[in-house]
Protein backbone atom coordinates (compact mmCIF):
# COMPACT_ATOMS: atom_id res chain seq x y z
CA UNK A 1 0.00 0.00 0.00
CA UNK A 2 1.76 3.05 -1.01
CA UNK A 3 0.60 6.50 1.25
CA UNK A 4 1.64 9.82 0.58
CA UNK A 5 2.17 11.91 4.27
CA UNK A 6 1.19 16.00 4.10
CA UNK A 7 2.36 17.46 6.77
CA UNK A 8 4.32 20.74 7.28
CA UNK A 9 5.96 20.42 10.49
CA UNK A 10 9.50 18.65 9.74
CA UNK A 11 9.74 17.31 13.63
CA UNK A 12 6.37 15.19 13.00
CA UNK A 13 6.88 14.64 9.06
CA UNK A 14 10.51 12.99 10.55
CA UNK A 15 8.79 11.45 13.33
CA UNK A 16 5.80 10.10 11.27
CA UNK A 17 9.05 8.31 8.48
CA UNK A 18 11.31 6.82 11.41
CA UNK A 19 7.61 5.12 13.33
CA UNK A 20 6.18 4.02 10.13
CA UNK A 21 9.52 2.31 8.54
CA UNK A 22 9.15 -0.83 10.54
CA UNK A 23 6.10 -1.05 8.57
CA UNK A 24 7.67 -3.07 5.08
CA UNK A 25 3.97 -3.21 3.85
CA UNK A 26 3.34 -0.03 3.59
CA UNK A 27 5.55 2.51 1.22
CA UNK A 28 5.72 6.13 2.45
CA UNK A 29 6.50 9.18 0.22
CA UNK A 30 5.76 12.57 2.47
CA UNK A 31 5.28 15.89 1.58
CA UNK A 32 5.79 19.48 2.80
CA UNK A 33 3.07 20.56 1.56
CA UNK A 34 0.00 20.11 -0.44
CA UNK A 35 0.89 22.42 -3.45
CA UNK A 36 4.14 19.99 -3.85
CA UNK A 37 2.21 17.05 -2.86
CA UNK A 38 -0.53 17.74 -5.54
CA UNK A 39 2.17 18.13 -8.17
CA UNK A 40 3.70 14.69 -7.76
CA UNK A 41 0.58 12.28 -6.40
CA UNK A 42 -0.16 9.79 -9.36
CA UNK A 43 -2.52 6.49 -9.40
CA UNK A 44 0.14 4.45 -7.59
CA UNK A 45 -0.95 6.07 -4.14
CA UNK A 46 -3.52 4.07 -2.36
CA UNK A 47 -4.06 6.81 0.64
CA UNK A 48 -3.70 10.23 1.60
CA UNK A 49 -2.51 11.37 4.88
CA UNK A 50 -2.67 15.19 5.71
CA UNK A 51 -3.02 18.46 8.03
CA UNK A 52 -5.55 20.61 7.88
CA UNK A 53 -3.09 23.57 9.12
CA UNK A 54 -0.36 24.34 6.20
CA UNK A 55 1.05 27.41 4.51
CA UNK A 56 0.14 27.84 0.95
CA UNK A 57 -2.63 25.83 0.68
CA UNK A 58 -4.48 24.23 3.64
CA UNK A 59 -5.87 20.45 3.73
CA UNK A 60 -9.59 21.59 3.34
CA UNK A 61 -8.37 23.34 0.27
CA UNK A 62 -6.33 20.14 -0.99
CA UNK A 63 -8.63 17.77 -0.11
CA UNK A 64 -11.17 19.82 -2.85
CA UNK A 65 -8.45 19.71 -5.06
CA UNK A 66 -8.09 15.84 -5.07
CA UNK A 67 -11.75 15.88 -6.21
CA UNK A 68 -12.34 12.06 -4.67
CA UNK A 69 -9.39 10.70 -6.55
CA UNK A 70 -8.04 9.18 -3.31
CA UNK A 71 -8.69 7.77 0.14
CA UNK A 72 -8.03 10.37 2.94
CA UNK A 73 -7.01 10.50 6.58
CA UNK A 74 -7.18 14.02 8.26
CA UNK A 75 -4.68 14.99 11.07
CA UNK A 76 -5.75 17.77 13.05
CA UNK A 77 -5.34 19.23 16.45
CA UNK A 78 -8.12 21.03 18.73
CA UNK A 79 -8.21 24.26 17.43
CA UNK A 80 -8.75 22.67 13.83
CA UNK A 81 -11.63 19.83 15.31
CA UNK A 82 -14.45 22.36 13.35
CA UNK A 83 -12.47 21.85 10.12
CA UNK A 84 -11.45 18.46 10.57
CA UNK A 85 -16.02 17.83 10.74
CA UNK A 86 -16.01 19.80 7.81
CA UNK A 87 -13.77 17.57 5.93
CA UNK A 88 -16.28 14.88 6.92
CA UNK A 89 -18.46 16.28 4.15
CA UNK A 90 -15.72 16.21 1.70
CA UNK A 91 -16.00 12.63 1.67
CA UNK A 92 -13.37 12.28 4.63
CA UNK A 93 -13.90 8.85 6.15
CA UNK A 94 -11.37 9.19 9.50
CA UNK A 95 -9.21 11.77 11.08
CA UNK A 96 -6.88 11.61 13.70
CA UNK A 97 -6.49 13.93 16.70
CA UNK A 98 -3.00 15.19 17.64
CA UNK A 99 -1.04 14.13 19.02
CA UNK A 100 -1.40 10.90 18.41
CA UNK A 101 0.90 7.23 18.70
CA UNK A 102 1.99 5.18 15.95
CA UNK A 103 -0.20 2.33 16.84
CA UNK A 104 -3.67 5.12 16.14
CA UNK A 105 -2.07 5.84 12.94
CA UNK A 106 -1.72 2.04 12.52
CA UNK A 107 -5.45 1.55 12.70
CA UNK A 108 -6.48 3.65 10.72
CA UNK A 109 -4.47 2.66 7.84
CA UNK A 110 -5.58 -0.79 8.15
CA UNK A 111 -9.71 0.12 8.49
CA UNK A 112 -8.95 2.19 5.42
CA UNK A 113 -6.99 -0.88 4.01
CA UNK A 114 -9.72 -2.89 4.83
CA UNK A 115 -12.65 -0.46 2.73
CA UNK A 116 -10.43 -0.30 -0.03
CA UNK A 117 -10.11 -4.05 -0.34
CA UNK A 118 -13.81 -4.39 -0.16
CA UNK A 119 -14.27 -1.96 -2.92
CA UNK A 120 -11.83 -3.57 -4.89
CA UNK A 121 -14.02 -6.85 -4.37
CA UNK A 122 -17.19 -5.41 -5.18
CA UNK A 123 -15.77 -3.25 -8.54
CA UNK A 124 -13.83 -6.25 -10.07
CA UNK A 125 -17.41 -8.24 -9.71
CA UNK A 126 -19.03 -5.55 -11.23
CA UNK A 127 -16.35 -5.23 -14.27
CA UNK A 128 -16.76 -8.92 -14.16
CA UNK A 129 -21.08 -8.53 -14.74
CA UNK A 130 -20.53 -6.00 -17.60
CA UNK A 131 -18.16 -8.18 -18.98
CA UNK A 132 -20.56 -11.01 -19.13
CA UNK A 133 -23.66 -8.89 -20.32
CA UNK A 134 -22.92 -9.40 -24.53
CA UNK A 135 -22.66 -5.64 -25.07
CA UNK A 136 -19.77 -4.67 -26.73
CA UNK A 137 -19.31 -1.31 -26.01
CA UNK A 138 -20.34 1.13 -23.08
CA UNK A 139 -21.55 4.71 -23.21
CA UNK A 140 -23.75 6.48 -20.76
CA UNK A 141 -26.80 6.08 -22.73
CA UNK A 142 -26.46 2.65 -23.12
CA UNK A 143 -25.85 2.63 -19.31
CA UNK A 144 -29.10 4.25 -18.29
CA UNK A 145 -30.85 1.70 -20.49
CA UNK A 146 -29.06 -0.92 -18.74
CA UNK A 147 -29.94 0.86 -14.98
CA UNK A 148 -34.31 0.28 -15.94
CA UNK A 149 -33.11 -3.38 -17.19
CA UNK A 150 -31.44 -4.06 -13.97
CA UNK A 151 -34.68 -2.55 -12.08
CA UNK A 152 -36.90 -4.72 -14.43
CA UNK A 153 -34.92 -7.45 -14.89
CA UNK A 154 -35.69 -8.58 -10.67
CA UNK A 155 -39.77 -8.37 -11.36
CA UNK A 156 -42.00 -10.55 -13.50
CA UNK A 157 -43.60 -7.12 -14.89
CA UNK A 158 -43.66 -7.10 -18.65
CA UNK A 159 -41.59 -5.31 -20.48
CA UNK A 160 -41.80 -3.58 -24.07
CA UNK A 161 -38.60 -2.68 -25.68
CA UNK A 162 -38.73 -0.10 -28.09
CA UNK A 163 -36.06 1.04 -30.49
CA UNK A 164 -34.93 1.64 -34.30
CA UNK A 165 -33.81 -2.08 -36.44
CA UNK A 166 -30.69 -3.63 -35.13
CA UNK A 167 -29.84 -1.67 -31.50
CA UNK A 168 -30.02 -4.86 -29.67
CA UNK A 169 -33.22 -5.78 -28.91
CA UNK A 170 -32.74 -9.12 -28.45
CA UNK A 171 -29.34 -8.54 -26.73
CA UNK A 172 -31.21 -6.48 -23.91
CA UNK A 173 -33.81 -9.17 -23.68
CA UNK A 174 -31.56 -11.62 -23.01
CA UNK A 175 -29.65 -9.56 -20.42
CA UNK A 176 -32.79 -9.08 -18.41
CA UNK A 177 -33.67 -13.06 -18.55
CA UNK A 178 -30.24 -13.70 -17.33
CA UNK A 179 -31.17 -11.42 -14.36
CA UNK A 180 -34.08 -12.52 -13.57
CA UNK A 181 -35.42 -14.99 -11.01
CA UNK A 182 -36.00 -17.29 -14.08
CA UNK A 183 -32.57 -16.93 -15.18
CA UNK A 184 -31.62 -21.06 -14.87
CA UNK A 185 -35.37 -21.47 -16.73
CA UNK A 186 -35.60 -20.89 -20.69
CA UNK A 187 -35.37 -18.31 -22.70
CA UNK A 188 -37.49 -18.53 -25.71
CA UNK A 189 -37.18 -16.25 -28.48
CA UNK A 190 -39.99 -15.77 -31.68
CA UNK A 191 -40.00 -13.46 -34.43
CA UNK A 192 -43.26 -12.54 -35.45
CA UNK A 193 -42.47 -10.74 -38.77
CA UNK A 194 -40.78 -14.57 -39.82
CA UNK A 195 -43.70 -16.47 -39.14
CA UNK A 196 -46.45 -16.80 -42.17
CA UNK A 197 -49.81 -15.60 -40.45
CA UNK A 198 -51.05 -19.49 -41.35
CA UNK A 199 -48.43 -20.54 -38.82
CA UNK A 200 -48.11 -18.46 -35.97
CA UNK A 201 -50.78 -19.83 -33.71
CA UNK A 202 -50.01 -23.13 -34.20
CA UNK A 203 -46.02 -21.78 -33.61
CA UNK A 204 -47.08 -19.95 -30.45
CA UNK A 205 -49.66 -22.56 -28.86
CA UNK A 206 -48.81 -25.80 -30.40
CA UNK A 207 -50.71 -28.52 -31.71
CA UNK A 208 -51.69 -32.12 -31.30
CA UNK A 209 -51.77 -34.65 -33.64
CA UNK A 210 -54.09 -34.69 -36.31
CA UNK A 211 -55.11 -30.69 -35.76
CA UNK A 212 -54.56 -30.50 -39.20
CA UNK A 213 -53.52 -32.33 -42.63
CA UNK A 214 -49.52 -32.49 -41.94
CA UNK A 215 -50.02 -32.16 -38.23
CA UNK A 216 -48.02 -35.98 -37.98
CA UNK A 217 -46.96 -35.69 -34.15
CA UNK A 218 -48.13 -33.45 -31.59
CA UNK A 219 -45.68 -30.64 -30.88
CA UNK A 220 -45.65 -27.94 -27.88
CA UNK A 221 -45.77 -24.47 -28.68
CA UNK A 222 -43.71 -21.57 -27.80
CA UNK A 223 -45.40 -20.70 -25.12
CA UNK A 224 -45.23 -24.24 -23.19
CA UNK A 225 -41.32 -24.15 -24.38
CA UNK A 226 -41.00 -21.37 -22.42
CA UNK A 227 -42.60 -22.52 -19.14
CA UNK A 228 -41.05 -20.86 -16.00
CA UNK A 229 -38.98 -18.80 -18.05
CA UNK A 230 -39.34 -15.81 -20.61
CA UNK A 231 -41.00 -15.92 -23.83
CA UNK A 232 -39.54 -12.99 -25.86
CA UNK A 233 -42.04 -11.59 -28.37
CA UNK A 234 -40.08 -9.83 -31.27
CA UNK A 235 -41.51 -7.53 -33.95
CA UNK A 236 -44.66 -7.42 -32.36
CA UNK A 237 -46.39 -4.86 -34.48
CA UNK A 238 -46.04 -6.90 -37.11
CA UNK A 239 -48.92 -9.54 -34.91
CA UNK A 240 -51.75 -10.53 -37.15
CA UNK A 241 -54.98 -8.89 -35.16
CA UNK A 242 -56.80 -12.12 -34.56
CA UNK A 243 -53.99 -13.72 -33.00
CA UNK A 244 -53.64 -10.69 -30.51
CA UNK A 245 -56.46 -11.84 -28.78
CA UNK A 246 -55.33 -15.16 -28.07
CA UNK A 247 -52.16 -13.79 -26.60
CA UNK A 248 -53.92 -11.31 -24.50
CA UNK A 249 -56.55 -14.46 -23.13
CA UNK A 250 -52.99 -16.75 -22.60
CA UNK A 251 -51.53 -14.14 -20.53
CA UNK A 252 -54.40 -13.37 -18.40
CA UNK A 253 -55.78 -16.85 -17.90
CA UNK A 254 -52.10 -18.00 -17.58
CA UNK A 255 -52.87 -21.11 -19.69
CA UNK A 256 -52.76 -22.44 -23.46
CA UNK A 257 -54.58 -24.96 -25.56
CA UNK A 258 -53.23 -27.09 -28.28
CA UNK A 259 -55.20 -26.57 -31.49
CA UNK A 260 -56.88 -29.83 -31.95
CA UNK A 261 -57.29 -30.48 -28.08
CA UNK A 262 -59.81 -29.56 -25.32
CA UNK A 263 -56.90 -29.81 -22.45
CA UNK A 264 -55.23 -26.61 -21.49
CA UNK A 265 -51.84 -26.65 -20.28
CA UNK A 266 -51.22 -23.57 -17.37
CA UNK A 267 -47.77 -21.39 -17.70
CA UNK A 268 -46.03 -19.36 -15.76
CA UNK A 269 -44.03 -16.69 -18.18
CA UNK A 270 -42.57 -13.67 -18.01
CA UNK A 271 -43.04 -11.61 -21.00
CA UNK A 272 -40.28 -9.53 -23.21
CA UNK A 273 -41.53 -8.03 -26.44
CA UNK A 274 -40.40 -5.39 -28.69
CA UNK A 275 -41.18 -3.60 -31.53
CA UNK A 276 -39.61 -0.89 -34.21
CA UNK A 277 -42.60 -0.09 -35.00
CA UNK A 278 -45.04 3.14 -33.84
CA UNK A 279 -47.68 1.09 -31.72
CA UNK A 280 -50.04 3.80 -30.76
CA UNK A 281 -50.64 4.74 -34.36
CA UNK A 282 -51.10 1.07 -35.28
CA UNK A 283 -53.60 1.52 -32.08
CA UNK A 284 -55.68 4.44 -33.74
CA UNK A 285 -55.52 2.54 -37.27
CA UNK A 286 -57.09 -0.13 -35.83
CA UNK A 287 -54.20 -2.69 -36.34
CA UNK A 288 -53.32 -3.34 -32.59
CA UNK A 289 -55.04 -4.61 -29.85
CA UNK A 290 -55.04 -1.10 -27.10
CA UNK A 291 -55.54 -4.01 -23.89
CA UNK A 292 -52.69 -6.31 -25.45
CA UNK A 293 -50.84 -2.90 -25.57
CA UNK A 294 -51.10 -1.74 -21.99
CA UNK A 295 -50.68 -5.81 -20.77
CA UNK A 296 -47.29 -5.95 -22.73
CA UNK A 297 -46.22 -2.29 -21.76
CA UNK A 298 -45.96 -2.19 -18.37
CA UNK A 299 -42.37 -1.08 -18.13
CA UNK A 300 -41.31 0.12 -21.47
CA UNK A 301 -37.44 0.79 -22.26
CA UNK A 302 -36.32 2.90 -25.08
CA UNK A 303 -33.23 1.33 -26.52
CA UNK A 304 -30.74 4.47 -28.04
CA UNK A 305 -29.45 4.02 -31.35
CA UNK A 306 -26.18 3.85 -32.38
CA UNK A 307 -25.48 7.55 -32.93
CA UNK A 308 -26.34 8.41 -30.25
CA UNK A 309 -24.80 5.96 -27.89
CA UNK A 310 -21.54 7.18 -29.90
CA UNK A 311 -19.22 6.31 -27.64
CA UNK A 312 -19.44 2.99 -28.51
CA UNK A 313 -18.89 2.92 -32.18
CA UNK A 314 -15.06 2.33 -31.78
CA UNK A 315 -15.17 -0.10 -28.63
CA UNK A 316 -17.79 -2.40 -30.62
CA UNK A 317 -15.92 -2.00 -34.45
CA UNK A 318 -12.76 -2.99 -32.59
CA UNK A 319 -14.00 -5.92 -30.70
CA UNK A 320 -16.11 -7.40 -33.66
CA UNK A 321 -12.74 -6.91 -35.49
CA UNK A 322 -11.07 -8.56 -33.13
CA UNK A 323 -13.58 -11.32 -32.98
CA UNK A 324 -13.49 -11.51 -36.92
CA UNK A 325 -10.00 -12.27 -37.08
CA UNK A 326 -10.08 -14.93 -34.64
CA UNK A 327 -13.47 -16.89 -35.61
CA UNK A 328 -11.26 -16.52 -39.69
CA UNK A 329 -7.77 -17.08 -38.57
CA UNK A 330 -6.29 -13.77 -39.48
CA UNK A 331 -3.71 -12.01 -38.16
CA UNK A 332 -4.58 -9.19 -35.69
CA UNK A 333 -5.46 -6.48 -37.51
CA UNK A 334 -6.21 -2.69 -36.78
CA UNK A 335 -8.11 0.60 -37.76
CA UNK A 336 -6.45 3.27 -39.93
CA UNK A 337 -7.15 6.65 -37.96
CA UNK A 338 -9.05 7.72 -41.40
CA UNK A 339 -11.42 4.97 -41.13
CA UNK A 340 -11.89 5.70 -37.33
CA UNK A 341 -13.31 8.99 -38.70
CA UNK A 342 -15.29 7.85 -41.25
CA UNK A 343 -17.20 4.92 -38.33
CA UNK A 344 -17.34 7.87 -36.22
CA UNK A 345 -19.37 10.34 -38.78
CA UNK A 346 -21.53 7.58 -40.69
CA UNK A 347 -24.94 7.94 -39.35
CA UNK A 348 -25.35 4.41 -38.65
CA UNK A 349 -29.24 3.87 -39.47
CA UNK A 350 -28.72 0.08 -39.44
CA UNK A 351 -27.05 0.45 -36.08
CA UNK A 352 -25.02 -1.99 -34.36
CA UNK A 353 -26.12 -4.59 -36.72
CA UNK A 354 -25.20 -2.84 -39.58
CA UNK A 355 -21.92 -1.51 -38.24
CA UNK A 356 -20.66 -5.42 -37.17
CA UNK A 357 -21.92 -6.76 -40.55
CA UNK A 358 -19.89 -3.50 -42.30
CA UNK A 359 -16.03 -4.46 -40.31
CA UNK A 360 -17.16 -8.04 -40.85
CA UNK A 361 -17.09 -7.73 -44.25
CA UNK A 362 -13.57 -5.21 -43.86
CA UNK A 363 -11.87 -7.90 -42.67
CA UNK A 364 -12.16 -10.36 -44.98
CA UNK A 365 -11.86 -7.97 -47.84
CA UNK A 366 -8.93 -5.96 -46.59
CA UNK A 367 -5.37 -6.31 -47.83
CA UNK A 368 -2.56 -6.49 -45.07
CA UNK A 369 -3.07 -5.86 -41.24
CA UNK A 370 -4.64 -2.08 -41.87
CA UNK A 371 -8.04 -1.45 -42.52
CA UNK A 372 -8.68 1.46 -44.45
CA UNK A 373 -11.55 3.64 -45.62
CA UNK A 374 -11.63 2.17 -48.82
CA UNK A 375 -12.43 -1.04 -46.94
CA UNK A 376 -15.42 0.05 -44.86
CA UNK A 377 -17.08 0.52 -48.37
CA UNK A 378 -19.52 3.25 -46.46
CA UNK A 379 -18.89 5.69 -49.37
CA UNK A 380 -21.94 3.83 -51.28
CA UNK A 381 -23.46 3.99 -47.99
CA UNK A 382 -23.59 7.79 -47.40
């Protein structure tokens, strides 16, 4: 543990040096003062230790200047106990009341040794979450997207995810099933724009044998497949009407039926839809169900599209590149700062799946280790 020591007073700077190197643990660097201190403090120190009493710059003053960067332990005498409260608010955790013994300074170290190790724990597990999630990039949109998922994601309330073509619906319906309660139960996704209107109830509900002429052995539906878990309802604007009202009956009587059989099988689902498309108009133009609307909506999340979770262009070109050249046995290969520019200032409107299927295709087609502009091909694209 590395600590930097502020203190003006050469007598207990000297003192504070001589006690604390029988200590091999901990690495000392001191300081005369906080202007000098501040000038020299990097992200190898683990803890601050400083007066509040110091010419040219007192430790209120420095501790504002450190802005939360690090750790700190206030020393302070009586006449400086107001100040040393104030620092409190500052984020201050401990101080420690002159004069004091070695063995006070001791403890205090160590409780603060002991936070910081804690924090440590809990960060690395939460890098080690994010890392897990399958988004590829990070910006604070997509962040506050993730924060409602998280809320969501610990309820059985339905939830409607709305956002342009290829921003990761699916992705973010998957992250809240893997979240959930049900998370060791199935996951069951259905596309309901790639389903011919002949098909989807007998996709979504099942059917016995002999429902109908090539209806050969019985088979469970969707909804039965996803029993106990979540049954993820893409494109669902694109829902024939009559089959709306079999969905809405299914989730409120919390049972199916087989076509071709009078026996209905009870579920317990939790329901993820989504859509591209503008459901309240479809509403109005009398194309969507308004009570299978409000049943499915109960906690809707706006995904961001690409530009504007633009941040994450780069982080999610580079690791699809990176993935590309792996999964095809190239060697590693890199962005030209040109073609950084050009990802950066394309508009994007197929979003992230347009922008992996775009360095996808870049990395196959490029020459050498260098991808250029003239390998993006977005010039056609513009």
């Amino acid at each position: 543990m590395k600590i930097a020591i502020v203190e003006d007073d050469i007598n207990m700077r000297k003192s504070l040096e001589i006690s604390m190197g029988d200590y091999k643990e901990y690495e000392i660097v001191t300081f005369k003062n906080a202007v000098d201190a501040l000038k020299k403090l990097d992200d190898t120190f683990d803890l601050i230790i400083t007066d509040i009493n110091m010419p040219k710059m007192d430790g209120i003053e420095f501790i504002k200047e450190l802005n939360g960067k690090y750790q700190v332990i206030i020393m302070t005498g009586n006449a400086t106990l107001n100040r040393a409260i104030e620092s409190i608010h500052l984020g201050v955790k401990d101080f420690l009341l002159k004069p004091f013994d070695v063995d006070a300074l001791i403890n205090a170290i160590k409780r603060e040794d002991k936070v910081q190790t804690v924090q440590k724990k809990v960060s690395n597990s939460t890098k080690s979450k994010k890392s897990n999630t399958g988004f590829l990039g990070s910006s604070k949109a997509l962040e506050s997207a993730l924060n409602i998922a998280d809320k969501a994601s610990k309820t059985d309330a339905s939830i409607l995810l709305l956002g342009q073509s290829g921003v990761g619906k699916e992705v973010f319906a998957n992250y809240i099933h893997k979240n959930s309660p049900r998370a060791k139960k199935p996951f069951v996704a259905i596309n309901m724009a790639a389903i011919p209107e002949q098909l989807i109830e007998s996709e979504l509900f099942g059917f016995e044998k002999g429902a109908f002429t090539d209806a050969s052995e019985a088979k469970a539906g969707q909804f039965e497949l996803a029993n106990g878990g979540t049954l993820f309802l893409d494109e669902i604007g694109e829902m024939p009407y009559g089959v709306q009202a079999k969905i809405l009956r299914a989730l409120q009587e919390k049972e199916v039926r087989r076509l071709g059989s009078s026996k209905v099988v009870k579920i317990d689902i939790r329901i993820v839809s989504a859509t591209n498309a503008n459901l309240t108009n479809k509403i109005k133009e009398g194309e969507f169900r308004e009570d299978l609307y409000y049943r499915l909506n109960t906690i809707p999340l706006n995904i961001p599209s690409l530009k504007e979770r633009k941040d994450e262009i780069l982080q999610i070109a580079e690791a699809s590149l990176k993935a590309n050249c792996e999964k095809y046995g190239f060697d590693a290969k890199t962005f030209h700062d040109d073609a950084k520019e050009m990802m950066l200032n394309y508009a994007w409107p197929g979003n992230i799946r347009e922008l992996i299927s775009v360095v996808e295709r870049a990395s196959i087609l490029s020459d050498g280790d260098v991808i250029n502009v003239d390998s993006l091909h977005l010039e056609s694209r513009i």
